[in-house]
N, C-alpha and C. Protein backbone atom coordinates (compact mmCIF):
# COMPACT_ATOMS: atom_id res chain seq x y z
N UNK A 1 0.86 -1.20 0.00
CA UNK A 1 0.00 0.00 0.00
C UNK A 1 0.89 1.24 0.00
N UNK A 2 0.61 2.36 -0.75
CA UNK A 2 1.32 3.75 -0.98
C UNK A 2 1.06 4.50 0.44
N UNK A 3 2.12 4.91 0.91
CA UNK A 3 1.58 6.07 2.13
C UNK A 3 1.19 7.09 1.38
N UNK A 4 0.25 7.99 1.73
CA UNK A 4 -0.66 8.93 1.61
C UNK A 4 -1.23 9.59 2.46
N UNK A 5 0.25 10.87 2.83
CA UNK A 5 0.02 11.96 3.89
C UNK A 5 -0.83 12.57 3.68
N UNK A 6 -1.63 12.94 2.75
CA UNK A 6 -2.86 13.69 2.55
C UNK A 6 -3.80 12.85 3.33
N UNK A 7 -4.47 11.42 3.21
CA UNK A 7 -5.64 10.77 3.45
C UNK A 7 -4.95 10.71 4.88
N UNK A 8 -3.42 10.42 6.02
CA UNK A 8 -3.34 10.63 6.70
C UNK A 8 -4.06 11.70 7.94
N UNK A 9 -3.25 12.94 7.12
CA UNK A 9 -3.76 14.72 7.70
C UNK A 9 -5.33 14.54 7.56
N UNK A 10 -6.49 13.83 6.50
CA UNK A 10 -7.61 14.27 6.48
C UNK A 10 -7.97 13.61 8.21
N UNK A 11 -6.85 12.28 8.20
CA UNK A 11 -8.13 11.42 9.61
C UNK A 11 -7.63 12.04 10.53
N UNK A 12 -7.02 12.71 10.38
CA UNK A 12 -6.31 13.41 12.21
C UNK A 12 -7.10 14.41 12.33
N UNK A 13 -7.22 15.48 11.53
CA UNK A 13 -8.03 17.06 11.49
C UNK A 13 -9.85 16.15 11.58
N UNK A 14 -10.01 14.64 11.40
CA UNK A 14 -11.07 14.90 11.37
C UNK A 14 -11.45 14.15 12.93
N UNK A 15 -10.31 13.63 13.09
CA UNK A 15 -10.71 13.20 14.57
C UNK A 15 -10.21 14.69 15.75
N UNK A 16 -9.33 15.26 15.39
CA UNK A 16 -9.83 16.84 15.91
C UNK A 16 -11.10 17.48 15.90
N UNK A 17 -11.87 17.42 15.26
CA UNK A 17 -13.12 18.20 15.09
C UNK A 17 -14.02 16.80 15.76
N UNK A 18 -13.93 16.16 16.13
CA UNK A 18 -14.86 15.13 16.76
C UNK A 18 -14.48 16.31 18.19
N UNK A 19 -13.21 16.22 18.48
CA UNK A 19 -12.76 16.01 19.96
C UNK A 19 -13.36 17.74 20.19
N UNK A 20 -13.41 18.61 19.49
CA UNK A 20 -14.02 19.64 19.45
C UNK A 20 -15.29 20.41 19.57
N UNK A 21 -16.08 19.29 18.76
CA UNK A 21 -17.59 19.74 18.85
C UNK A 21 -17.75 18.63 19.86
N UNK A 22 -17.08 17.78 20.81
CA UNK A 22 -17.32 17.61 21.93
C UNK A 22 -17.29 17.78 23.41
N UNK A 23 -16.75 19.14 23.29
CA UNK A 23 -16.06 19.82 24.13
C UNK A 23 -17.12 20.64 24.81
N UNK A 24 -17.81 20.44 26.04
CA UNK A 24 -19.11 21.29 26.86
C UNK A 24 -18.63 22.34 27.46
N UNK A 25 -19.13 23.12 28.15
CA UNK A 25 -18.76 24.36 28.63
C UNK A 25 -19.43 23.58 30.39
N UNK A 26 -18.61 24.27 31.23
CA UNK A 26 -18.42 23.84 32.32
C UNK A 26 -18.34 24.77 33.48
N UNK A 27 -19.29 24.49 34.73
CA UNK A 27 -18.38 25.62 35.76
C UNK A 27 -17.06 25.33 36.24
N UNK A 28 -16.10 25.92 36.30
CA UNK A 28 -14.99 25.36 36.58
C UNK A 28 -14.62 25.77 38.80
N UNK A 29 -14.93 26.94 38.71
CA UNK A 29 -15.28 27.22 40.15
C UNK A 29 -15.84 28.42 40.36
N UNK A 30 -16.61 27.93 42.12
CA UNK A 30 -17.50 29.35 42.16
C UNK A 30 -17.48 29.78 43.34
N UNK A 31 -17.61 30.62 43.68
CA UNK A 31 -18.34 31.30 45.44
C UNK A 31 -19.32 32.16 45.04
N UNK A 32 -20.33 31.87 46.06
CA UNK A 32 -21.31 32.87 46.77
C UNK A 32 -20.48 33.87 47.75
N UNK A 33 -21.30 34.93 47.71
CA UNK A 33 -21.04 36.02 48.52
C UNK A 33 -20.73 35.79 49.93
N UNK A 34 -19.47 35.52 50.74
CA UNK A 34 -19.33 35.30 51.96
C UNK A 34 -19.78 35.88 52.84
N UNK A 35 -20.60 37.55 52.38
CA UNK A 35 -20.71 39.19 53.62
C UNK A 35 -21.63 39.39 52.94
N UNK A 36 -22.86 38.63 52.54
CA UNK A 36 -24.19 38.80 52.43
C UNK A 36 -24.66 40.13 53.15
N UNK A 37 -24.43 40.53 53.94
CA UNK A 37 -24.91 41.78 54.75
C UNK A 37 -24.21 42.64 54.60
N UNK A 38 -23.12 42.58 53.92
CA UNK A 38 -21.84 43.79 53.27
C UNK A 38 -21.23 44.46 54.63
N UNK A 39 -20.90 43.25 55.81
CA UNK A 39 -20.35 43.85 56.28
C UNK A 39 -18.47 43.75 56.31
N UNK A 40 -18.21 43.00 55.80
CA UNK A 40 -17.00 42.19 55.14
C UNK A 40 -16.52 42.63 53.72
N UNK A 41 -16.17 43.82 53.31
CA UNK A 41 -15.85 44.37 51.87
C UNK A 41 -15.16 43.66 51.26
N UNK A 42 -14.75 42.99 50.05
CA UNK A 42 -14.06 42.30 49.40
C UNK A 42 -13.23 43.00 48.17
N UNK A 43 -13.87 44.15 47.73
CA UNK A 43 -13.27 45.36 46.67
C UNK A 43 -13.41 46.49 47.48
N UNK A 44 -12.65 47.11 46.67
CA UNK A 44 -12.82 48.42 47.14
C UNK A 44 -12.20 49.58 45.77
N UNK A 45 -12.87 50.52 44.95
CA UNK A 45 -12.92 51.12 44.15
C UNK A 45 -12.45 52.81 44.44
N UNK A 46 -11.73 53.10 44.15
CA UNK A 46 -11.07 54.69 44.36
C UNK A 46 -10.99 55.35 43.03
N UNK A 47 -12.12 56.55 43.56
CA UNK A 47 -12.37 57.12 41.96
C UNK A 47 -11.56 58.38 41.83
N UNK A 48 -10.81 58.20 40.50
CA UNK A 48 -9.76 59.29 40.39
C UNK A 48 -9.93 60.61 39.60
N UNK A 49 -11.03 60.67 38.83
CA UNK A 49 -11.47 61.16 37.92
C UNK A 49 -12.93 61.40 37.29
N UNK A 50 -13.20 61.56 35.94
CA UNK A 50 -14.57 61.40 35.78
C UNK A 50 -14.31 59.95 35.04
N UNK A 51 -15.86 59.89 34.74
CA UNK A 51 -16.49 58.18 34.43
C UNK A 51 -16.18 57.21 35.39
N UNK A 52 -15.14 56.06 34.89
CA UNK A 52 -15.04 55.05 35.65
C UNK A 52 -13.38 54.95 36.35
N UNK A 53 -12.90 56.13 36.12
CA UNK A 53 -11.24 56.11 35.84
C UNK A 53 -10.85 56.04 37.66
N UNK A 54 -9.85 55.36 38.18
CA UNK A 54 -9.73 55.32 38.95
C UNK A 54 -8.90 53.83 39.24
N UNK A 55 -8.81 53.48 40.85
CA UNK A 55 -7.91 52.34 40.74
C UNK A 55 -9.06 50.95 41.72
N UNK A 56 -8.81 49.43 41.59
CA UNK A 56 -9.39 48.70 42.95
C UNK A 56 -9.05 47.63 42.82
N UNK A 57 -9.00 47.68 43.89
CA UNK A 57 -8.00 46.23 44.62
C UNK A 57 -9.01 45.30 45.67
N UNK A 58 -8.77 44.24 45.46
CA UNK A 58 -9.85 43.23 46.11
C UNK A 58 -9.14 42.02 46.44
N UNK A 59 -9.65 41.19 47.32
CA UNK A 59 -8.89 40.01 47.84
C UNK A 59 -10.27 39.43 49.34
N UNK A 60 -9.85 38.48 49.80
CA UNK A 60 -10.43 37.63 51.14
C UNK A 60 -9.65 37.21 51.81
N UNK A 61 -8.94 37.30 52.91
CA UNK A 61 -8.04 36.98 53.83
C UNK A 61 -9.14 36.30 55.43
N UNK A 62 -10.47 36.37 55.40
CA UNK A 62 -10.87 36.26 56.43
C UNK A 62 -12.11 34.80 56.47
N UNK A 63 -12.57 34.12 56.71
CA UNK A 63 -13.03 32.95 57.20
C UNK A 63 -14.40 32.95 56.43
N UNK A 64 -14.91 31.95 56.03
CA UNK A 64 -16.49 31.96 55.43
C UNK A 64 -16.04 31.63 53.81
N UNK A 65 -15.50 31.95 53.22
CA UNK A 65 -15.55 31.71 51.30
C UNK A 65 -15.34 30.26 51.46
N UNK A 66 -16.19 29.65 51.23
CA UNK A 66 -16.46 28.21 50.08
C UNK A 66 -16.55 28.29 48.97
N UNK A 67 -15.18 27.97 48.19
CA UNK A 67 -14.78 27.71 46.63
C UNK A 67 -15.56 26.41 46.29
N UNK A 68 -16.61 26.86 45.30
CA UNK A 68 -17.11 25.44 44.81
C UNK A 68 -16.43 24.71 44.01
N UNK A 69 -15.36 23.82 43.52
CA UNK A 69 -15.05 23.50 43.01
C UNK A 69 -15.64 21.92 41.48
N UNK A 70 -16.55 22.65 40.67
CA UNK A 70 -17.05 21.20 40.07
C UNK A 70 -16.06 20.86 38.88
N UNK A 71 -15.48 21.68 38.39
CA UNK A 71 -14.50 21.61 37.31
C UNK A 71 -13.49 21.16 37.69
N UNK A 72 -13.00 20.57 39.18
CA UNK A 72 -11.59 20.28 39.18
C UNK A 72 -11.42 18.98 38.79
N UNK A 73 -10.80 18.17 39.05
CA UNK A 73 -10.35 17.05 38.69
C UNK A 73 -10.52 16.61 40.27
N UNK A 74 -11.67 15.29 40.48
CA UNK A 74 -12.26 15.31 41.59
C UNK A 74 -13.48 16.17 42.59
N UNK A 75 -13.54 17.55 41.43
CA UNK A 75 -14.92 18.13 42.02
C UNK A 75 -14.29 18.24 43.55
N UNK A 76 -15.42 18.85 43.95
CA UNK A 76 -15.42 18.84 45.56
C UNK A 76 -15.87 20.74 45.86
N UNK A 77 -14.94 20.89 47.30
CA UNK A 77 -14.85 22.26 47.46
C UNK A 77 -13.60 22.41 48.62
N UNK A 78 -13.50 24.09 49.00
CA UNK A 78 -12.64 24.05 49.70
C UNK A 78 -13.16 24.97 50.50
N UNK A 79 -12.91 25.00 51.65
CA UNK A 79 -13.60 25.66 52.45
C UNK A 79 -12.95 26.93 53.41
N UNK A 80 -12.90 27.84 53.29
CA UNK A 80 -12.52 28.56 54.08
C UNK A 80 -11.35 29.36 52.83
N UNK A 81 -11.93 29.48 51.87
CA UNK A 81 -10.80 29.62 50.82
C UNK A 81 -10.45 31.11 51.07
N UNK A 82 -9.34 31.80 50.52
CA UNK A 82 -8.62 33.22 50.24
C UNK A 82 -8.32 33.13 48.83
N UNK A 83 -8.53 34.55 48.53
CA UNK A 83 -7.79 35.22 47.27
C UNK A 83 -7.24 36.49 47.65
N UNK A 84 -6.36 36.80 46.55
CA UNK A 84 -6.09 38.19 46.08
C UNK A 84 -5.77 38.29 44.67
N UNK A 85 -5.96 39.62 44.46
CA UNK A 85 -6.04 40.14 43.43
C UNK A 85 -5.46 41.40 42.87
N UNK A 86 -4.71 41.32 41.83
CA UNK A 86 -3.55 42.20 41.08
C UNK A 86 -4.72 43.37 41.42
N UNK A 87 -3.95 45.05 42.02
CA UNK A 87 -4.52 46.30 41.79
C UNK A 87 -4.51 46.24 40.32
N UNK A 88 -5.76 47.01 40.21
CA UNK A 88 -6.53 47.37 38.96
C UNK A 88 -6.49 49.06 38.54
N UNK A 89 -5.87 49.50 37.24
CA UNK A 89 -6.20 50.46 36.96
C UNK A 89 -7.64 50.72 36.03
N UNK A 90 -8.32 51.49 36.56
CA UNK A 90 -9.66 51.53 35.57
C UNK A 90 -9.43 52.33 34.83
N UNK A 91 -9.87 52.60 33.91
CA UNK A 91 -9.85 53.88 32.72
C UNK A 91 -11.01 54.41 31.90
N UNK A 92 -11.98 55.76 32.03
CA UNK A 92 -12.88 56.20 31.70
C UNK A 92 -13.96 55.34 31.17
N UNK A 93 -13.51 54.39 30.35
CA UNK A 93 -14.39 53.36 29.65
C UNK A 93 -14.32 52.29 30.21
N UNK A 94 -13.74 52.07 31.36
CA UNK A 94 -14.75 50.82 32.51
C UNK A 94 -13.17 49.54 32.28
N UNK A 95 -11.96 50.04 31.76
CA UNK A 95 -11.21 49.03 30.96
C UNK A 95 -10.33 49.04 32.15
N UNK A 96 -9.99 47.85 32.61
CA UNK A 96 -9.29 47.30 33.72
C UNK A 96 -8.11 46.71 33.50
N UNK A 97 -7.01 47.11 33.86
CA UNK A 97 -5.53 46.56 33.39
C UNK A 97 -4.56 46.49 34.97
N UNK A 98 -3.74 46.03 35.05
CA UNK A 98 -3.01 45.51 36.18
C UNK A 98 -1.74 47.00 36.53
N UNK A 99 -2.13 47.12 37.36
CA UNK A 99 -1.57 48.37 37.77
C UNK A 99 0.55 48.05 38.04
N UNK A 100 0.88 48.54 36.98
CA UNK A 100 2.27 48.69 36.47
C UNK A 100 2.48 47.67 34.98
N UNK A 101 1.32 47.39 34.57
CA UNK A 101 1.76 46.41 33.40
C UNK A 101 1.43 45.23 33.66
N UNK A 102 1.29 44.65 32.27
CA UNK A 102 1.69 43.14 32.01
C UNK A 102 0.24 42.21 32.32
N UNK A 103 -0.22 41.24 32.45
CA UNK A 103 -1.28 40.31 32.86
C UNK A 103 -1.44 40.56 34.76
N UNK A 104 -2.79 40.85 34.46
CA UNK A 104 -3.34 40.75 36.02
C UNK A 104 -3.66 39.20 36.25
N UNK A 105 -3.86 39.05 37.51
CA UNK A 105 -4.22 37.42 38.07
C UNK A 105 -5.33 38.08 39.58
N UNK A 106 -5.81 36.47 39.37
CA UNK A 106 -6.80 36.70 40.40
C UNK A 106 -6.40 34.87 41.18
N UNK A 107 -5.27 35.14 42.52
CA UNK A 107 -5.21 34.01 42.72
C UNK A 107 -5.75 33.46 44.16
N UNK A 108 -6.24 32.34 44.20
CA UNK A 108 -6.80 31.64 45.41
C UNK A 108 -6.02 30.06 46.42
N UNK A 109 -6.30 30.34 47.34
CA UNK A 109 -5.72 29.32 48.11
C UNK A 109 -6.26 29.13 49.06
N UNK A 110 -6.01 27.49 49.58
CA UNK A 110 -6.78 26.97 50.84
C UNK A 110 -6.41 27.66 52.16
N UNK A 111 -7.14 27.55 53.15
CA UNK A 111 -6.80 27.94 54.30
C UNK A 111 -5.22 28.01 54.95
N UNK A 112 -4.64 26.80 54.50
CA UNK A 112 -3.16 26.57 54.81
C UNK A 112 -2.58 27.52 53.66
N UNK A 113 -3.44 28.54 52.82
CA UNK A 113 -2.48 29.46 52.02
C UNK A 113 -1.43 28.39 50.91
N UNK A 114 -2.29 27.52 50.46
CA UNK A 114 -1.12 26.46 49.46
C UNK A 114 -2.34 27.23 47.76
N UNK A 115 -1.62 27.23 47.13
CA UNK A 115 -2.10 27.58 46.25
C UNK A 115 -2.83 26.83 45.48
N UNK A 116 -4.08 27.14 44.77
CA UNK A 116 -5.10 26.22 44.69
C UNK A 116 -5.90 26.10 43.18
N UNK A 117 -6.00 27.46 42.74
CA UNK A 117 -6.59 27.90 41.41
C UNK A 117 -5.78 29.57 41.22
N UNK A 118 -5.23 29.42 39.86
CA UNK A 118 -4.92 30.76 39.48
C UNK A 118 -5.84 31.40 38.17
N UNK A 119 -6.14 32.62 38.21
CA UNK A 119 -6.77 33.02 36.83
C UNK A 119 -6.35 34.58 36.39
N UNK A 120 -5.74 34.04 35.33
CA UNK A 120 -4.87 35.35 34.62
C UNK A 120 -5.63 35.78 33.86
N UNK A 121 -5.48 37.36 33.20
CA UNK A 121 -6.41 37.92 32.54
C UNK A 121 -5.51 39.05 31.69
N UNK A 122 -5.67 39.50 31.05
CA UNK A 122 -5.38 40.41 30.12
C UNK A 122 -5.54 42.02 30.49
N UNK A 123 -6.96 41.62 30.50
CA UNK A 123 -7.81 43.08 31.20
C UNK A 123 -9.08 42.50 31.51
N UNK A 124 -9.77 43.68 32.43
CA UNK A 124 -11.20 43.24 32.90
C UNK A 124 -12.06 44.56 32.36
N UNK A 125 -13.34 44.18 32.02
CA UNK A 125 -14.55 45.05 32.09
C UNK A 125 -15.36 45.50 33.22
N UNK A 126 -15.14 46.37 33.83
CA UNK A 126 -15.50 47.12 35.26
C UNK A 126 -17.02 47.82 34.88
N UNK A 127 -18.04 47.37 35.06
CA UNK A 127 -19.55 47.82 35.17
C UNK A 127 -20.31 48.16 36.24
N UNK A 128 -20.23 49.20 36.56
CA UNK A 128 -21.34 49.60 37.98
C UNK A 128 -22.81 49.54 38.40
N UNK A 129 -23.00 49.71 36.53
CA UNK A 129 -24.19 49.64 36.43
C UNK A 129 -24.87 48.80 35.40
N UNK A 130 -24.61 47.56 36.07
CA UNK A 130 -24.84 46.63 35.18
C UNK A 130 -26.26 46.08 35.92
N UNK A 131 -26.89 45.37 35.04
CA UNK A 131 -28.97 44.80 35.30
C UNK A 131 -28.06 43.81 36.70
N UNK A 132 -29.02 44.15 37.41
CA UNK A 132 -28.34 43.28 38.91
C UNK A 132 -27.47 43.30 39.42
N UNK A 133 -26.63 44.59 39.17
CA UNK A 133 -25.28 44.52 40.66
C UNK A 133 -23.96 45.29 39.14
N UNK A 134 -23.44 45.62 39.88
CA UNK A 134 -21.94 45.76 39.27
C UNK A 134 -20.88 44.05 39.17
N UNK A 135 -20.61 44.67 37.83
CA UNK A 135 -19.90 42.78 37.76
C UNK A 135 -18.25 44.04 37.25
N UNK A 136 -17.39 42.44 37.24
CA UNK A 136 -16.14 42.62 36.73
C UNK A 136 -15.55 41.64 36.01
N UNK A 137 -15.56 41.79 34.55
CA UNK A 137 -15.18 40.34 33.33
C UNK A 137 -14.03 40.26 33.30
N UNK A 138 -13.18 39.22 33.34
CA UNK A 138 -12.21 38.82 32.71
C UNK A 138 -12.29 39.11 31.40
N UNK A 139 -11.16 39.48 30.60
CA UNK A 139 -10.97 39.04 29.17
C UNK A 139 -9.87 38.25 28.73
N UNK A 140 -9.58 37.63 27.75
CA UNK A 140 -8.38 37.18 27.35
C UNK A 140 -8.17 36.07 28.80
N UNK A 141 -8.55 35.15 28.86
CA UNK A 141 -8.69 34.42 30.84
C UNK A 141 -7.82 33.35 30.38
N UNK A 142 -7.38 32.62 31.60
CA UNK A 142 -6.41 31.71 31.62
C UNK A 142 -6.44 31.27 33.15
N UNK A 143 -6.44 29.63 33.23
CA UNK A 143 -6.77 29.29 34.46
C UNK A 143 -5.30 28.27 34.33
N UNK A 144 -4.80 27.98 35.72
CA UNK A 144 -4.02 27.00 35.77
C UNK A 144 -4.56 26.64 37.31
N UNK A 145 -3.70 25.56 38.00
CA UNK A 145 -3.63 25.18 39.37
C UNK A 145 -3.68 23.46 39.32
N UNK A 146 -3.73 22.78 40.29
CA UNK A 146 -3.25 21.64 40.09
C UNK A 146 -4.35 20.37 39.98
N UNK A 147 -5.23 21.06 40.28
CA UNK A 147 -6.58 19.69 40.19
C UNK A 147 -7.06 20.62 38.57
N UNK A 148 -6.64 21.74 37.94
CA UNK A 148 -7.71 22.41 37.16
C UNK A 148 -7.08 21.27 36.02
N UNK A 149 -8.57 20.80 34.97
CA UNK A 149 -7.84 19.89 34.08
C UNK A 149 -7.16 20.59 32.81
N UNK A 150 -6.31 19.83 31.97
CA UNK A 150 -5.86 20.48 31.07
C UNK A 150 -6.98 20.51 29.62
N UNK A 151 -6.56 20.93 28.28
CA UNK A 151 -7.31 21.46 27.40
C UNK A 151 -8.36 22.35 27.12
N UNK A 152 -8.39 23.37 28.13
CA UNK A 152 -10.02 23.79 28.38
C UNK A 152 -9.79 25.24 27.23
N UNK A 153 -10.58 25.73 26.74
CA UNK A 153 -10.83 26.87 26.20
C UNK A 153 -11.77 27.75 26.33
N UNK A 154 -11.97 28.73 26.49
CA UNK A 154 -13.12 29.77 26.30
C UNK A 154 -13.18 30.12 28.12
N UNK A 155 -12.01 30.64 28.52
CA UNK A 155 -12.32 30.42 29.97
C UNK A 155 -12.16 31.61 30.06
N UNK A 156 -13.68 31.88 31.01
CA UNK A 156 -14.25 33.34 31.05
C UNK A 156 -14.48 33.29 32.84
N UNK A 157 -14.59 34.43 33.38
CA UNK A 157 -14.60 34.86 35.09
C UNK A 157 -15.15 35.97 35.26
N UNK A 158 -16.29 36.01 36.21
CA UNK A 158 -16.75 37.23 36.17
C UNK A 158 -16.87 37.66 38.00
N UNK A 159 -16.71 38.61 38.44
CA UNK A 159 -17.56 38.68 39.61
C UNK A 159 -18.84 40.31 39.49
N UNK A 160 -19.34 39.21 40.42
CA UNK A 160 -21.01 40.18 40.73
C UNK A 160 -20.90 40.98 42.04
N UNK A 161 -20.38 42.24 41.48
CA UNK A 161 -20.28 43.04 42.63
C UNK A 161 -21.78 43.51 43.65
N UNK A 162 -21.79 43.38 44.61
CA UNK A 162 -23.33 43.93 45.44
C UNK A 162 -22.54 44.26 46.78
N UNK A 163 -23.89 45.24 47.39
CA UNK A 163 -23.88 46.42 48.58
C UNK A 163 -22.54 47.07 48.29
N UNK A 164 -22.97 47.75 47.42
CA UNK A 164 -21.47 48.95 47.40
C UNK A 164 -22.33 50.11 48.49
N UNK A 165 -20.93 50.51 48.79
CA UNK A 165 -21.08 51.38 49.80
C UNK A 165 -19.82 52.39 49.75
N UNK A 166 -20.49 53.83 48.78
CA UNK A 166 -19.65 55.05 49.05
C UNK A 166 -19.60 56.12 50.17
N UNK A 167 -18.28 56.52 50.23
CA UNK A 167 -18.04 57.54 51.50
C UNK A 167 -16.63 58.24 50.33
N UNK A 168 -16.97 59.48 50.02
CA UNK A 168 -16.61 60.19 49.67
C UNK A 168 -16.24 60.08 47.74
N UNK A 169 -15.05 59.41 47.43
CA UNK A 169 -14.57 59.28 46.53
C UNK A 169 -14.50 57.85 46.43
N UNK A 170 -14.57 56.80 47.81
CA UNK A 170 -14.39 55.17 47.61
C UNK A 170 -15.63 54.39 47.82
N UNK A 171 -15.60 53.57 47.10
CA UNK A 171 -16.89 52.37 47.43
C UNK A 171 -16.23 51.22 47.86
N UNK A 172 -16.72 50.44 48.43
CA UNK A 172 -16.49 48.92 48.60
C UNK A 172 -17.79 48.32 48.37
N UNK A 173 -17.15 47.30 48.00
CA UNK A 173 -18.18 46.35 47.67
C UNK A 173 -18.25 44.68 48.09
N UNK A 174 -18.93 43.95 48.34
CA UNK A 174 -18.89 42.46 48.35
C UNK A 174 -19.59 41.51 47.32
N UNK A 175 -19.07 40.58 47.31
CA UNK A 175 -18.86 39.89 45.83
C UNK A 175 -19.05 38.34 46.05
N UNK A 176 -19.95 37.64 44.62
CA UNK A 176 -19.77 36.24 43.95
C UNK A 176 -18.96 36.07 43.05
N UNK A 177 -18.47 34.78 42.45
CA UNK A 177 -17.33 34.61 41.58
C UNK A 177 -17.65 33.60 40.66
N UNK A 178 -18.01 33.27 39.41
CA UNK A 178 -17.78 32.61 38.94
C UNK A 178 -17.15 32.13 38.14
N UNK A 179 -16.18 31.29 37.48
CA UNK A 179 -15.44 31.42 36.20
C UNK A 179 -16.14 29.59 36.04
N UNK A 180 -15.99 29.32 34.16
CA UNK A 180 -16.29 29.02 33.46
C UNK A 180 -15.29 28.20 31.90
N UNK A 181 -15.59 27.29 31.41
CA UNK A 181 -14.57 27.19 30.36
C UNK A 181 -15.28 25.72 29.47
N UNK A 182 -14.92 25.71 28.04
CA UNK A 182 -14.96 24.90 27.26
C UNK A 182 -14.24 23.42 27.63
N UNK A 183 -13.91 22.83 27.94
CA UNK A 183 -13.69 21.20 28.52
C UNK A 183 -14.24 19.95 27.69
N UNK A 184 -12.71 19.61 27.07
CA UNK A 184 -12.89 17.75 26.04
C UNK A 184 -13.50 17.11 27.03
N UNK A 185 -15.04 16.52 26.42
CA UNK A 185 -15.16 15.07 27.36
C UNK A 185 -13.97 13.82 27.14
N UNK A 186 -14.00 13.60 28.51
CA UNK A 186 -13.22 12.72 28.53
C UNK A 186 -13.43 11.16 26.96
N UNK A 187 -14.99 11.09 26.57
CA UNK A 187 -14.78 10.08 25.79
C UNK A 187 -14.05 10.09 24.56
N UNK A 188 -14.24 11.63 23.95
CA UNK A 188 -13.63 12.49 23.24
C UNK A 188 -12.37 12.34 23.12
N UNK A 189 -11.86 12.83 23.78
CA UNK A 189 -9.99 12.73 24.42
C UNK A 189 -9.65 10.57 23.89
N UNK A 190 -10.38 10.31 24.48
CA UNK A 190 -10.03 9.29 23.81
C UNK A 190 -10.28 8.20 22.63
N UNK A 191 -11.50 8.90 21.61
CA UNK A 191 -11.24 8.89 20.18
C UNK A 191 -9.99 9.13 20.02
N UNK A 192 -9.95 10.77 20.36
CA UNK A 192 -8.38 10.89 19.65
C UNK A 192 -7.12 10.02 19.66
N UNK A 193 -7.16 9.61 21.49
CA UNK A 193 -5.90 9.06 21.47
C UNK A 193 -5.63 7.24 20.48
N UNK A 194 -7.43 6.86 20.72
CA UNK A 194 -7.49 5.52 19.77
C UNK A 194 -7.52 5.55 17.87
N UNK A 195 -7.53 7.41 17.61
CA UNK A 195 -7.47 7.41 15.95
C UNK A 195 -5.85 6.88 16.23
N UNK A 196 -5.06 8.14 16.66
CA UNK A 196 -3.81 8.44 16.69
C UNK A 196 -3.05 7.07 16.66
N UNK A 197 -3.57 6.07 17.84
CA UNK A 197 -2.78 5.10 17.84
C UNK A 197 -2.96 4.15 16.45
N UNK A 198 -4.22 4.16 15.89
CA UNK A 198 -4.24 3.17 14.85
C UNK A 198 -3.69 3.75 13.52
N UNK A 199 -3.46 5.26 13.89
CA UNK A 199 -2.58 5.90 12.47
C UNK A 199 -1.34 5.37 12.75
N UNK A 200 -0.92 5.26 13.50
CA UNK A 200 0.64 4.65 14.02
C UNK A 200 0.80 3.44 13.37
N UNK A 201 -0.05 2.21 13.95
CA UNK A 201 0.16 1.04 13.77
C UNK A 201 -0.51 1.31 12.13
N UNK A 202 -0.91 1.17 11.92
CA UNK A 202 -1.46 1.63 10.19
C UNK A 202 0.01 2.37 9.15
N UNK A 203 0.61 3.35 9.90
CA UNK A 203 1.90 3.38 8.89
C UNK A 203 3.09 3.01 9.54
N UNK A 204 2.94 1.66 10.42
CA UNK A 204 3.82 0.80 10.67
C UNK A 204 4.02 -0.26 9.50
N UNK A 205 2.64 -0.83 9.46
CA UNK A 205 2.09 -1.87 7.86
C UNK A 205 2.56 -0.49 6.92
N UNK A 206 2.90 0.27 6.82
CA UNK A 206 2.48 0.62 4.76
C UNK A 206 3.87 0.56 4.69
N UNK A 207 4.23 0.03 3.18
CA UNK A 207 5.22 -0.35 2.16
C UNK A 207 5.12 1.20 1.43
N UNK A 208 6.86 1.96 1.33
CA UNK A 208 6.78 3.18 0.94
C UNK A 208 7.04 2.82 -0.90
């Protein structure tokens, strides 16, 4: 039989697009609002200017956040979780960038402070007045950490800012979290790996 890298490349790109349009969208992790009564601020917003221009910095250092975890590898949760989060420069049009440059992160860890889920971002979309609460989007998102699984795409994070509370020029606010992402089913993942292997053994047999 002739090898024939063309009819090769067609079965690989087409067992790619299997593993693709099987790929669901997923919560990857979440919290509810730990300071339901806003007495526990989690942001805090300092307005420098007109519109939205200004700087805020947010994080949890204190007891109550349950990270839901269903996207990890093993599911579960963690309880008593912490984050922090890169200062934010805002800019008139609500555009959120990491204050001195480069990719902001929004990272979390268990109570023992071991690091747990990271989520990098590009820039965020800062809305005050968004239908139900002030939120804050990730763009450009990127998750790593050690239960998070690999291949995922489209991984988006938002939080739902509620009870802001201004005194002068600053608000604080308390907050839910969710982030989100595209995820190979596992049966998927292994089409691929059973095309791949029989392309192997298949131009093991071919006579060039």
């Amino acid at each position: 039989m002739t090898y024939n890298p063309t009819r090769i490349f067609g079965l690989i790109s087409a067992s790619l697009v299997v593993v693709t349009a099987a790929s669901a969208t997923q919560t990857i992790a979440t919290f509810a609002d730990p300071s339901p009564s806003g007495a526990t601020p989690m942001f805090n917003f300092l307005s420098t200017g007109a519109g939205f221009t200004g700087t805020m910095t947010g994080g949890w250092s204190s007891t109550g956040l349950t990270l839901q975890t269903p996207g990890f590898t093993g599911a579960g949760s963690i309880a008593n979780a912490k984050f922090t989060m890169s200062a934010l420069n805002i800019s008139a049009a609500g555009v959120a960038t990491a204050v001195g440059g480069g990719p902001a992160f929004v990272q979390f860890t268990n109570a023992a402070n071991t690091n747990v889920f990271r989520v990098q971002f590009d820039s965020a979309t800062f809305n005050p007045f968004a239908i139900g609460g002030s939120t804050l989007l990730g763009n450009n998102v990127t998750f790593t950490g050690t239960n998070v699984p690999g291949g995922m795409t489209q991984q988006k994070f938002a939080f739902a800012l509620a009870n802001d509370n201004t005194v002068g020029n600053a608000t604080s606010y308390t907050a839910s979290f969710t982030s989100s992402a595209a995820v190979p089913e596992p049966a998927s993942m292994a089409v691929l790996g059973l095309g791949a292997l029989g392309l192997v053994r298949r131009r093991r047999n071919v006579r060039v």
